[in-house]
Protein backbone atom coordinates (compact mmCIF):
# COMPACT_ATOMS: atom_id res chain seq x y z
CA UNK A 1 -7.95 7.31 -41.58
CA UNK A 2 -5.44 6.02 -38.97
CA UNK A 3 -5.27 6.45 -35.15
CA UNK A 4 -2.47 8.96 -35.61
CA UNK A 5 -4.36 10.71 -37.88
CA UNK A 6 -6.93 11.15 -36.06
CA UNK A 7 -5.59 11.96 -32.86
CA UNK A 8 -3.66 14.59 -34.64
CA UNK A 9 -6.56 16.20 -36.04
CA UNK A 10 -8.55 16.24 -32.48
CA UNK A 11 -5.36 17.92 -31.41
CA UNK A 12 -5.27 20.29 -34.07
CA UNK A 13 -9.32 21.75 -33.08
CA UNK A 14 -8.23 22.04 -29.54
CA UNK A 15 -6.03 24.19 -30.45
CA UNK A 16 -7.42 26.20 -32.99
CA UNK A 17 -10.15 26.70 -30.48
CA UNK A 18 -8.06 27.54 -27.36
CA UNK A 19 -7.13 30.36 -29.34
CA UNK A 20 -10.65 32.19 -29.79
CA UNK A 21 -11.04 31.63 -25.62
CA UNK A 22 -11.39 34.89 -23.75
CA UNK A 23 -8.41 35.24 -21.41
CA UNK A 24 -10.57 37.78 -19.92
CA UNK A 25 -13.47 35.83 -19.43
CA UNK A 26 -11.31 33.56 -17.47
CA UNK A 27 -9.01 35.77 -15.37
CA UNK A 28 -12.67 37.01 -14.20
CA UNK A 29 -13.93 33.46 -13.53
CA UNK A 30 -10.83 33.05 -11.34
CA UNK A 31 -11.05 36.13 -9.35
CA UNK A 32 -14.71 35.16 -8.31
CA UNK A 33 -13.60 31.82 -7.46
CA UNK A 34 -11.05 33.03 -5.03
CA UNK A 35 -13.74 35.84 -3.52
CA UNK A 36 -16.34 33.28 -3.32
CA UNK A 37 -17.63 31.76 0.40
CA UNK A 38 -18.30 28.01 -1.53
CA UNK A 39 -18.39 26.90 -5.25
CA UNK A 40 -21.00 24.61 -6.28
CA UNK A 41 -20.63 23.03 -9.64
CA UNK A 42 -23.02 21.28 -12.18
CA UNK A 43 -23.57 19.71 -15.31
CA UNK A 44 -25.12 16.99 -17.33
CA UNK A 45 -23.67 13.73 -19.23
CA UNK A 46 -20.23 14.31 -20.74
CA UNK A 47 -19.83 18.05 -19.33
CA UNK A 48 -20.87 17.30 -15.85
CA UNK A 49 -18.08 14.49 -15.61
CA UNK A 50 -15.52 17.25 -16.67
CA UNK A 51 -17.12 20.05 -14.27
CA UNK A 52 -17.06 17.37 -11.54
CA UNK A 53 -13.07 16.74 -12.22
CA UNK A 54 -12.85 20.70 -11.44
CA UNK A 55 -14.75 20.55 -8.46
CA UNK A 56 -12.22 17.66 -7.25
CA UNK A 57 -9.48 19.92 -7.87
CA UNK A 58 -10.95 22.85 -6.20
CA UNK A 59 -11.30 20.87 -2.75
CA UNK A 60 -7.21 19.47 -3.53
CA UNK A 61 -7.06 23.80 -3.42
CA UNK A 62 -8.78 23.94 -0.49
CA UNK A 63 -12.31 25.45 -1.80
CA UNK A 64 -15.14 24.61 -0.44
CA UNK A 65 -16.88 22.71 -2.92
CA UNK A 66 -19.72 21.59 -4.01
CA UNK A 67 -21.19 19.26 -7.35
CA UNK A 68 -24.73 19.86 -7.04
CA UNK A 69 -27.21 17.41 -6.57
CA UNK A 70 -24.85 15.37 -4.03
CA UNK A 71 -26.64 14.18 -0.76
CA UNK A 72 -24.10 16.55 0.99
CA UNK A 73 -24.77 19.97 -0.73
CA UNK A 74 -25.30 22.48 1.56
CA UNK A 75 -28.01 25.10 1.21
CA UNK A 76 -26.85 28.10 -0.81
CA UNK A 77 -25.97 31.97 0.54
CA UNK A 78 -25.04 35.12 -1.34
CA UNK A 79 -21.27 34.99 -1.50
CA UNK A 80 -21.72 31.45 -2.79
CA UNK A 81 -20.88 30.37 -6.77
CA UNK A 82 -22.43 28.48 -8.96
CA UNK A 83 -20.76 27.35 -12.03
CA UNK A 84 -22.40 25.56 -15.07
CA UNK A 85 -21.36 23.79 -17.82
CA UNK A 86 -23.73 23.65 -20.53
CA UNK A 87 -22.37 23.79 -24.08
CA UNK A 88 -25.79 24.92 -25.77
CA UNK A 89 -26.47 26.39 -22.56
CA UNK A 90 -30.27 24.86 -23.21
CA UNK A 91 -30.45 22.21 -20.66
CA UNK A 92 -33.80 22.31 -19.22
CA UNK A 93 -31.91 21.08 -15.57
CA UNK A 94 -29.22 23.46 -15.99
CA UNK A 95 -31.93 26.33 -16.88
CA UNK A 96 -33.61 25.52 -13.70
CA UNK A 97 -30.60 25.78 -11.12
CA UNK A 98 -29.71 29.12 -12.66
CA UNK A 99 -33.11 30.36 -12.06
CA UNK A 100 -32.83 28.95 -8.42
CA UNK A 101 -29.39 30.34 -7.93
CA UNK A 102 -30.54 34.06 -9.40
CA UNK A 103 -33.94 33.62 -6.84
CA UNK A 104 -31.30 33.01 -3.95
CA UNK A 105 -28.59 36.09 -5.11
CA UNK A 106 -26.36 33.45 -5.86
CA UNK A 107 -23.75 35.07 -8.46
CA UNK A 108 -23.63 32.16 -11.75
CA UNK A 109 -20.89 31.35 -13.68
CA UNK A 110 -21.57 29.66 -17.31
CA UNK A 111 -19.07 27.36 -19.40
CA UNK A 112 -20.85 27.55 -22.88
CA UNK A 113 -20.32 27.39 -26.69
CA UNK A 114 -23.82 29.76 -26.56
CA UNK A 115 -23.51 33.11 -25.38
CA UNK A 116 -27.21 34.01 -25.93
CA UNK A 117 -28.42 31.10 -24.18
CA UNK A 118 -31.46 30.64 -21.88
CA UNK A 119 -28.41 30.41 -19.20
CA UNK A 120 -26.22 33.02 -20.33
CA UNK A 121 -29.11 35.27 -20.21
CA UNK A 122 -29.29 34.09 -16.62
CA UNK A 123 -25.70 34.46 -15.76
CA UNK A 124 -23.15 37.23 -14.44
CA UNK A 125 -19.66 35.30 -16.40
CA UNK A 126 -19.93 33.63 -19.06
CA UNK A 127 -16.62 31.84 -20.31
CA UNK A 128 -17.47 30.87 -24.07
CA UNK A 129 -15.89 28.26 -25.55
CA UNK A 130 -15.93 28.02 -29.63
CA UNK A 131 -17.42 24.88 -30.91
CA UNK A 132 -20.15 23.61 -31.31
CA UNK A 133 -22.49 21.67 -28.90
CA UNK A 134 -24.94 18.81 -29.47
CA UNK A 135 -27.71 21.19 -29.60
CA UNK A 136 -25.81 23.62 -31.96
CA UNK A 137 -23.98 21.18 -34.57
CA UNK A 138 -22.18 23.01 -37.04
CA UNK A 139 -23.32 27.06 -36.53
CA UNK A 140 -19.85 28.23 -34.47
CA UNK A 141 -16.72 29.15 -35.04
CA UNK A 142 -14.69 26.44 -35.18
CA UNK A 143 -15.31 23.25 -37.25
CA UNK A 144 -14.54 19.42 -35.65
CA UNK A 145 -14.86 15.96 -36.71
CA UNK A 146 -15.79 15.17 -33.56
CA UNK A 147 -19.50 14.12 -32.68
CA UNK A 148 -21.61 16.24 -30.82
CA UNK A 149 -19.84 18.14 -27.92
CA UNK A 150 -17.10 16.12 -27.96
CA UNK A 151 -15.10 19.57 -28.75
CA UNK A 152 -16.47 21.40 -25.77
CA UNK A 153 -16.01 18.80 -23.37
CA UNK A 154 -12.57 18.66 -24.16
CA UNK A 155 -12.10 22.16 -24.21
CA UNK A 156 -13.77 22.84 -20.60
CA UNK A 157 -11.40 19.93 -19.35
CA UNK A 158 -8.34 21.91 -20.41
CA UNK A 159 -9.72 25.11 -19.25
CA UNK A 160 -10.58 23.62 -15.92
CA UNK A 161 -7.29 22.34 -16.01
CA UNK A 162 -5.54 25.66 -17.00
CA UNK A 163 -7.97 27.31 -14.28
CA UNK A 164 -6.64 25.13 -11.45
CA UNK A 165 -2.85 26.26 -12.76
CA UNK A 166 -3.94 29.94 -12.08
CA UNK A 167 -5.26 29.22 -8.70
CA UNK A 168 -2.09 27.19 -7.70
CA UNK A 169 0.28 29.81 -8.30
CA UNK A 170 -2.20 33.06 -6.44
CA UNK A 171 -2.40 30.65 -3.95
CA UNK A 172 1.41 29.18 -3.66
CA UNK A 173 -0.32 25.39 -3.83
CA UNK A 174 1.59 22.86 -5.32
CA UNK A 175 1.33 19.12 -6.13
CA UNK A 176 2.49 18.20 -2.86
CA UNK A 177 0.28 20.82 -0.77
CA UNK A 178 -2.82 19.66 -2.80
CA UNK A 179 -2.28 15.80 -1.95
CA UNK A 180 -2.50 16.40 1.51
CA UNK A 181 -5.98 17.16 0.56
CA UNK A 182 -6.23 14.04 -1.59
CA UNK A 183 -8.44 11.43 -0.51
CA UNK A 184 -7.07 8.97 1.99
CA UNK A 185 -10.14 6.53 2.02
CA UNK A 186 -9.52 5.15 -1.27
């Protein structure tokens, strides 16, 4: 197989999957954003470099944001978020800061490919992506070439992505609003 090829088939499972996403699921992911005091984000390996990007563009919105784990994080309150990204939603850290967020009324937010997940079972939104996950190889919905989660990391990029989009227009951001939030110490 060639490059092209390739690349056209990775295209083709993104969006074969971005159909089975729950617009629902998200439009209620957005609203808590917006209602939330802070956002604090995490995730491991490939999916905790995508959730990061999102938390980057949540502070260009003007969120107060958080990637957990950072020297910096704050201590938690009640009208605080926590969203996860976890695509088999079994990752024994990941597991652990939802049980700490639930102990502290902290209301958790879970990217997945597994809605029955030790997370999901610990979260109050769940945003299920189709694919499958490391953990989870070949049992979902949608088929890829890909290896592991490559699918699901993809897919939470563009969500984030889409997410950010959303937020842009309730808020009336634009490019040019959100770089005078950009980092100046570059």
């Amino acid at each position: 197989m060639s490059f092209n090829n390739d690349l056209n088939i990775i295209i083709e499972e993104i969006s074969n999957a971005i159909k089975k996403i729950d617009q629902n699921q998200i439009s209620i992911l957005v609203n808590k954003i917006k209602e939330s005091k802070r956002v604090f984000v995490s995730g491991k390996g490939r999916s905790g470099l995508m959730i990061a990007s999102f938390a980057n563009r949540l502070m260009h919105l003007g969120f107060d944001v958080h990637i957990v784990g950072d020297l910096t994080t704050p201590h938690t309150d009640p009208q605080d978020l926590l969203i996860l990204s976890s695509g088999s939603g079994e990752t024994s850290s990941i597991i652990e800061l939802a049980k700490i967020a639930n102990k502290n009324k902290v209301f958790v937010a879970l990217i997945t490919t597994n809605n029955n997940s030790t997370v999901a079972k610990q979260s109050q939104i769940i945003v299920n992506l189709p694919g499958p996950s490391k953990k989870t190889e070949r049992n979902n919905s949608v088929s890829t070439i890909q290896p592991m989660g490559s699918l699901f990391e993809q897919l939470s990029l563009l969500v984030y992505d889409s997410i950010i989009l959303q937020l842009m227009r309730d808020l009336g951001e634009t490019s040019d609003t959100m770089l005078l939030r950009h980092a100046n110490l570059e």
